[in-house]
C-alpha atoms as a PDB file:
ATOM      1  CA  UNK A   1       6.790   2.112  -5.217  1.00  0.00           C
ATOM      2  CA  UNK A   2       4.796   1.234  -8.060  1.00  0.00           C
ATOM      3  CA  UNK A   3       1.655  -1.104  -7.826  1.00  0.00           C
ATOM      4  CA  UNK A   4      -0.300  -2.958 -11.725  1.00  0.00           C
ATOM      5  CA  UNK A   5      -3.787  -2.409 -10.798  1.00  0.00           C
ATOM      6  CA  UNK A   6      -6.274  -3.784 -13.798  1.00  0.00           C
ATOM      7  CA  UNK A   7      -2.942  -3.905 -15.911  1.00  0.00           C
ATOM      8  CA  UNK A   8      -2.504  -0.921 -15.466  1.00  0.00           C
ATOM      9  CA  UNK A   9       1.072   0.347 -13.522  1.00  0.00           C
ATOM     10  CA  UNK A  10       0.759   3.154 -11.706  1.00  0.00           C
ATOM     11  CA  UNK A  11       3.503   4.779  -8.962  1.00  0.00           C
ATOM     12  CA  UNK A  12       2.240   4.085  -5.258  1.00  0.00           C
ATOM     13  CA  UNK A  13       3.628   5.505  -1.961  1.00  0.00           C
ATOM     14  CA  UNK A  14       2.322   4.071   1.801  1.00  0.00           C
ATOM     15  CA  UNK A  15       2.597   7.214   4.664  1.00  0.00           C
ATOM     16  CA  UNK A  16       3.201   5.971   8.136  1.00  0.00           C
ATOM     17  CA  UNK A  17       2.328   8.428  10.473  1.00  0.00           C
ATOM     18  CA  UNK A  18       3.192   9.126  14.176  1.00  0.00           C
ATOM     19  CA  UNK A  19       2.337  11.177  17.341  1.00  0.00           C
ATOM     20  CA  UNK A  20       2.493  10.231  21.041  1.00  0.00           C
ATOM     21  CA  UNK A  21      -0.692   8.368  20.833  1.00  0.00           C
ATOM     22  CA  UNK A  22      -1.575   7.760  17.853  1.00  0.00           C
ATOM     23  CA  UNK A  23       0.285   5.433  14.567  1.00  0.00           C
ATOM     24  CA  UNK A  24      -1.477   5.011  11.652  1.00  0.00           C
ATOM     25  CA  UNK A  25      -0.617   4.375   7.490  1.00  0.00           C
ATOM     26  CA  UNK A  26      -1.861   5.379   4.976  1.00  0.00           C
ATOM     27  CA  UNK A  27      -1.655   3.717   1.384  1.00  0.00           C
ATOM     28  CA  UNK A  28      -1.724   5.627  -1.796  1.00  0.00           C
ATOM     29  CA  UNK A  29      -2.199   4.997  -5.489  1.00  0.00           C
ATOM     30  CA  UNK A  30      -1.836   8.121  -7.628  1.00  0.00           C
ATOM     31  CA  UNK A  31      -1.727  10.508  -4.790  1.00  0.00           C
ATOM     32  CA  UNK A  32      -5.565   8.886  -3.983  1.00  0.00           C
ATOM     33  CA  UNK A  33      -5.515   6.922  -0.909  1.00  0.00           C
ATOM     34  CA  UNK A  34      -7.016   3.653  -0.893  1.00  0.00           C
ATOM     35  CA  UNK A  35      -8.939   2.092   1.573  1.00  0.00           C
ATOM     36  CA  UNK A  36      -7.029  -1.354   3.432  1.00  0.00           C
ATOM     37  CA  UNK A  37     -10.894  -2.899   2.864  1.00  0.00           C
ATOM     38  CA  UNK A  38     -10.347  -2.416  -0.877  1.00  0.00           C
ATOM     39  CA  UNK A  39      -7.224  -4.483  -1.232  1.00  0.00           C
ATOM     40  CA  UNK A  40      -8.773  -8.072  -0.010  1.00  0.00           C
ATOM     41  CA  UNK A  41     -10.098  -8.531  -3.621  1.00  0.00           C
ATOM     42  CA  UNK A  42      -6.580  -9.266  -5.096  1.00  0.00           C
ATOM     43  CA  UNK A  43      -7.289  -6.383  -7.599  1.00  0.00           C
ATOM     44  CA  UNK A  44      -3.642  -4.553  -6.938  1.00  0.00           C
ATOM     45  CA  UNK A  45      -0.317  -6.474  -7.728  1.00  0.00           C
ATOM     46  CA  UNK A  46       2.796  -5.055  -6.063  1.00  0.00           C
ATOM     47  CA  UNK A  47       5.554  -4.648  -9.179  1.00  0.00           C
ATOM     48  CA  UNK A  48       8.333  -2.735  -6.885  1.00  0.00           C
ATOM     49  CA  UNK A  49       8.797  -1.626  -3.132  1.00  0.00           C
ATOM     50  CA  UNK A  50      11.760  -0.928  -0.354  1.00  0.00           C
ATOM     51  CA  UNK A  51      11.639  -3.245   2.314  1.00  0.00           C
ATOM     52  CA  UNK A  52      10.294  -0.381   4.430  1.00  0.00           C
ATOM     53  CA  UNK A  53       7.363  -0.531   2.418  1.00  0.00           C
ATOM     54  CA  UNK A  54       6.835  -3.881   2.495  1.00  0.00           C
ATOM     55  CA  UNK A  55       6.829  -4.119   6.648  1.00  0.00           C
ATOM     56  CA  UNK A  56       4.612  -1.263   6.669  1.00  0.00           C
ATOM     57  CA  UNK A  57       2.226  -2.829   4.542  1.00  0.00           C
ATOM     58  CA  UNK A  58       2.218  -6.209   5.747  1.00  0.00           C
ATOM     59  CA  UNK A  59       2.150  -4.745   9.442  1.00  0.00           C
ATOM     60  CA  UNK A  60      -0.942  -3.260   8.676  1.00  0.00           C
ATOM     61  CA  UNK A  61      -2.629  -5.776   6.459  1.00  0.00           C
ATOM     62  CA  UNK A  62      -2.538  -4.488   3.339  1.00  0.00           C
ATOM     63  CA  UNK A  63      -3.063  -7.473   0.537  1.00  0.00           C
ATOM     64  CA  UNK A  64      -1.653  -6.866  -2.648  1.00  0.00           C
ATOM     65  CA  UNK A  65      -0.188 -10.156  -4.873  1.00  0.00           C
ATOM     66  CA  UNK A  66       3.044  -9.804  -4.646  1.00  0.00           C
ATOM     67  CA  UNK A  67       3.761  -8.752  -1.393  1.00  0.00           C
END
C-alpha cells in the first residue's frame, strides 16, 4: 500500500488483528502506526491499495482522499 502524505509518498500497510474476543486494525505509515483520530483532517491521500485494504479501512473508519 502506499499513502502521499504532505506530498510526500510513503509505503503504508493496515494489520487486522484477531482472537476469540477481540478484532481490532491497526494502520501504519512507515512502520509508525497512526492514530484513526489523525486521519479526519484529509492530510493522507491513498495512491495504491488491494481491495482487502480498502474494506479494512473503510470498515473501521479510516479517512484518507482517495479511498
Amino acid at each position: 500500500m502506499k499513502v502521499k502524505v504532505e506530498g510526500r509518498e510513503f509505503n503504508a500497510k493496515v494489520a487486522e488483528y484477531r482472537c476469540r474476543d477481540f478484532v481490532t486494525a491497526t494502520f501504519f505509515i512507515d512502520g509508525t502506526p497512526v492514530p484513526l483520530a489523525d486521519t479526519v483532517g484529509g492530510q493522507y491521500r491513498l495512491v495504491e491499495a488491494t481491495p482487502r485494504e480498502r474494506e479494512i479501512l473503510k470498515c473501521w473508519g479510516y479517512r484518507l482522499d482517495g479511498l
